[in-house]
C-alpha atoms as a PDB file:
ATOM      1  CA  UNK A   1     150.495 -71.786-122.096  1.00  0.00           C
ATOM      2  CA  UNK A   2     153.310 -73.170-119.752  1.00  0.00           C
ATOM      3  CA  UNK A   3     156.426 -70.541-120.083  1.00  0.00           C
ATOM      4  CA  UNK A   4     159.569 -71.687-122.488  1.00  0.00           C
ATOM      5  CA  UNK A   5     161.891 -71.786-119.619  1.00  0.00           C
ATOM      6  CA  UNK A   6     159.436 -74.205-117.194  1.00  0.00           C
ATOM      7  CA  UNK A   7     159.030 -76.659-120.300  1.00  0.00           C
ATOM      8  CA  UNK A   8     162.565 -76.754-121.158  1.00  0.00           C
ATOM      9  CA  UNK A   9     163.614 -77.507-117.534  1.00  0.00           C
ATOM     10  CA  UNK A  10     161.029 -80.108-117.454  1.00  0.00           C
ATOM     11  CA  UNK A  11     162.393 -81.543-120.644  1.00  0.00           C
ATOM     12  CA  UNK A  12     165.693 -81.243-119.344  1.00  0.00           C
ATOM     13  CA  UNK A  13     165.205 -82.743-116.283  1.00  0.00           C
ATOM     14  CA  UNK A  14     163.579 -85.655-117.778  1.00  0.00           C
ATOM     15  CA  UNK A  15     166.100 -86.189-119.996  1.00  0.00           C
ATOM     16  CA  UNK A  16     168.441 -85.924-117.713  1.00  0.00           C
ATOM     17  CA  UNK A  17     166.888 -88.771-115.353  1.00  0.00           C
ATOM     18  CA  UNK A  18     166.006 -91.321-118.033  1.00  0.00           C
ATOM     19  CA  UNK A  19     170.017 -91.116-118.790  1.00  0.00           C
ATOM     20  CA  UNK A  20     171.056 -91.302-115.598  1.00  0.00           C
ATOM     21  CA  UNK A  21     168.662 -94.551-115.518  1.00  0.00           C
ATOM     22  CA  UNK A  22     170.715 -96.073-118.362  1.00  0.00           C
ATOM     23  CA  UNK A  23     173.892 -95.394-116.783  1.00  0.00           C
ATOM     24  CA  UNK A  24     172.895 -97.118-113.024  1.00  0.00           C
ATOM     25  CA  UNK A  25     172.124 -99.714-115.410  1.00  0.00           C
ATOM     26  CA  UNK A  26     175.397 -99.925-117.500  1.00  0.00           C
ATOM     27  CA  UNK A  27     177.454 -99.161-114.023  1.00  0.00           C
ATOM     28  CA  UNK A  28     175.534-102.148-112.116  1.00  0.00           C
ATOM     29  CA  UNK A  29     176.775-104.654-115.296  1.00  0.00           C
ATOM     30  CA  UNK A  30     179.928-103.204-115.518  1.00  0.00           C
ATOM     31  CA  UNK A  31     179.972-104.054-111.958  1.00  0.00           C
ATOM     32  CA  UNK A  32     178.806-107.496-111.775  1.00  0.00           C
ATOM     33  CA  UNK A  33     181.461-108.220-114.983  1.00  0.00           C
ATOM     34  CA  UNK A  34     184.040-106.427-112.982  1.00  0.00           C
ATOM     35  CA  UNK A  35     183.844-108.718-109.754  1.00  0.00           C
ATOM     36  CA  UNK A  36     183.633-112.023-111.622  1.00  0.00           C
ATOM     37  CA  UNK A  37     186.298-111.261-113.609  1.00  0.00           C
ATOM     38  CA  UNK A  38     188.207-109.809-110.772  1.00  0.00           C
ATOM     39  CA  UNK A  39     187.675-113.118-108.713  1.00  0.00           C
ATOM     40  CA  UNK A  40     189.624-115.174-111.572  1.00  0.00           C
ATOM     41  CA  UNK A  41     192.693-112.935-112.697  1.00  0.00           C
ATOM     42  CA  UNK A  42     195.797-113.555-110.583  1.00  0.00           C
ATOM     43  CA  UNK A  43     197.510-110.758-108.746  1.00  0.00           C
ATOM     44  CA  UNK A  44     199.920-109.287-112.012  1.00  0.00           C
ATOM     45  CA  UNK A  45     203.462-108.329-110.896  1.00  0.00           C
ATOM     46  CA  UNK A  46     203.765-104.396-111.134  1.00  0.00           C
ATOM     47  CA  UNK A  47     205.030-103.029-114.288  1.00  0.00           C
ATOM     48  CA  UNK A  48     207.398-101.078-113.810  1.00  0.00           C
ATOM     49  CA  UNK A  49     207.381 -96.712-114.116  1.00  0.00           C
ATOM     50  CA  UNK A  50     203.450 -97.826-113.804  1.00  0.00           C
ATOM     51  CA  UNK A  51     203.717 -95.974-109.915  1.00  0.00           C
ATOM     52  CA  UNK A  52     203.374 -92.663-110.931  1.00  0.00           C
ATOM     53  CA  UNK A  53     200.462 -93.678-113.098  1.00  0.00           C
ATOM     54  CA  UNK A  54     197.547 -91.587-111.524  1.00  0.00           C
ATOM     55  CA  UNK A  55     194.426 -94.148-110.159  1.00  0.00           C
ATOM     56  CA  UNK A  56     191.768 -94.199-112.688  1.00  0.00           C
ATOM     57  CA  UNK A  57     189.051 -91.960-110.185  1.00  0.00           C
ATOM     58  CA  UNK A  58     192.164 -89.475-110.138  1.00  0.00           C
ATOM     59  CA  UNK A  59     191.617 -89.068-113.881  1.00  0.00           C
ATOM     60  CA  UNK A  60     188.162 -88.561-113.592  1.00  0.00           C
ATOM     61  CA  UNK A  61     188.058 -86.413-110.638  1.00  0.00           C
ATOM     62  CA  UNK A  62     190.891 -84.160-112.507  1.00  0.00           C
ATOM     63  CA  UNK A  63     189.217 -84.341-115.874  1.00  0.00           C
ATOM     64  CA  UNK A  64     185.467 -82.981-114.202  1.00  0.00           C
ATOM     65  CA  UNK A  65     187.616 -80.561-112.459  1.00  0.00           C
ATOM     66  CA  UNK A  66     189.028 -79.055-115.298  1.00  0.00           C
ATOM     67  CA  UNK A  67     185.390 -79.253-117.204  1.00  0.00           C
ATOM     68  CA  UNK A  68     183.735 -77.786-114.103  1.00  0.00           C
ATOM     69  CA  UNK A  69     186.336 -74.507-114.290  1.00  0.00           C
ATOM     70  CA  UNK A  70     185.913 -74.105-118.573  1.00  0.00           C
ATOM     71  CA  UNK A  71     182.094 -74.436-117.926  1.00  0.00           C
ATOM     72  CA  UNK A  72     181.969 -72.053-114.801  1.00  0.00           C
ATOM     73  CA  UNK A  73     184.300 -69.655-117.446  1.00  0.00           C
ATOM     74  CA  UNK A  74     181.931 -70.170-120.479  1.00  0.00           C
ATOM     75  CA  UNK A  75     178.571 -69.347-118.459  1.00  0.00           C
ATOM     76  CA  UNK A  76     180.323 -65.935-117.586  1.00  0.00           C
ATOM     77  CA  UNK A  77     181.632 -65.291-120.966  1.00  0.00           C
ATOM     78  CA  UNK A  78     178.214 -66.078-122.458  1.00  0.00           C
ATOM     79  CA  UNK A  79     176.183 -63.706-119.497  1.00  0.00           C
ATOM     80  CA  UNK A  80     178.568 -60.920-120.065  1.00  0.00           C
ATOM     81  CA  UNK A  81     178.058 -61.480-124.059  1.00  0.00           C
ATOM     82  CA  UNK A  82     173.964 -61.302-123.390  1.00  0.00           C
ATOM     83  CA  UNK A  83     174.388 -58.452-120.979  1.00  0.00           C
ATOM     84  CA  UNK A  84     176.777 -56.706-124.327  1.00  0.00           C
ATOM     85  CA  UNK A  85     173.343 -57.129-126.318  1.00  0.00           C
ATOM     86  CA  UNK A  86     171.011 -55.725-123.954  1.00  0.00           C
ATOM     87  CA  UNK A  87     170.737 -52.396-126.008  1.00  0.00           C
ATOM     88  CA  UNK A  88     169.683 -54.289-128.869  1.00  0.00           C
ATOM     89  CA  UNK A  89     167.922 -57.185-127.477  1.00  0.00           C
ATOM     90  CA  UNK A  90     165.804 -54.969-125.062  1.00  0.00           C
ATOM     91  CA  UNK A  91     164.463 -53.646-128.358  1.00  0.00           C
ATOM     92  CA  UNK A  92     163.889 -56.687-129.860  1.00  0.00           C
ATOM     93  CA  UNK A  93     162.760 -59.322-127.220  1.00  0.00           C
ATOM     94  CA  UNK A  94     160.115 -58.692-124.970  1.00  0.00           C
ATOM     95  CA  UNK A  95     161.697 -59.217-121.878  1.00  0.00           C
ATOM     96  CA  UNK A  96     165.363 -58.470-123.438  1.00  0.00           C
ATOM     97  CA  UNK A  97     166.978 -57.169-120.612  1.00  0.00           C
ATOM     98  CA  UNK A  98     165.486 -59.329-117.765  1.00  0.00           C
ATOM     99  CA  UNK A  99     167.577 -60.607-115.163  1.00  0.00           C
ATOM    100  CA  UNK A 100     168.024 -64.715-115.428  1.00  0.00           C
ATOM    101  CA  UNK A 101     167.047 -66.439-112.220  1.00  0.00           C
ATOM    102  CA  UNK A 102     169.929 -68.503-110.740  1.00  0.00           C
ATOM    103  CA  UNK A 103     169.880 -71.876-110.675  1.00  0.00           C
ATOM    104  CA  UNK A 104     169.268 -73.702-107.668  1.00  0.00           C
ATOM    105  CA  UNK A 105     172.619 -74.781-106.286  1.00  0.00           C
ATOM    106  CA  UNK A 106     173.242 -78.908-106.331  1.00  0.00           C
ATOM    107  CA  UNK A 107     174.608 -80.842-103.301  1.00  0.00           C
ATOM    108  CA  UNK A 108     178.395 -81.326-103.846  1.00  0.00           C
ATOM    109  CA  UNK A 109     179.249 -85.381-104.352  1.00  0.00           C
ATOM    110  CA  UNK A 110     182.297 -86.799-103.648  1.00  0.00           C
END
């Protein structure tokens, strides 16, 4: 019988493909809408104050920064937490107090 951990990171990674299928798919659309649209709006005059608005890629790069630091915090809060319970759940779970492989690291996108 295949291990809970392989099975859920074969779950997980198929999951994680098939949505990142459906979003290639939503960002070619968007895409494809985007340009013809693009090709028939005039050049807007600049409202104005609308300079210090950040780019919308700014927002997103700030917004996964932020989430990035929060989730980085939570997995150490919830190790520690785990590592708190290892009197009790050595008792309890077979295999209570062993040590969590680490994950393998991901290429960093830009």
């Amino acid at each position: 019988m295949a291990k809970y951990t392989d099975l859920a990171t074969k779950t997980g990674d198929r999951v994680l493909s098939l949505i990142g299928d459906a979003q290639g798919a939503v960002v070619s659309a968007v895409s494809s809408v985007s340009s013809l649209v693009g090709s028939v709006i005039p050049e807007l005059p600049q409202i104005p104050g609308t300079e210090n608005v950040p780019a919308p890629r700014e927002l997103v790069d700030d917004y996964f920064s932020f989430a990035e630091k929060a989730l980085k915090q939570q997995k150490t809060y919830a190790k520690d937490l785990a590592k708190a319970l290892e009197p009790i759940s050595a008792k309890i779970i077979p295999n209570g107090k062993k040590a969590v492989k680490a994950a393998p690291k991901a290429a960093a996108t830009a």
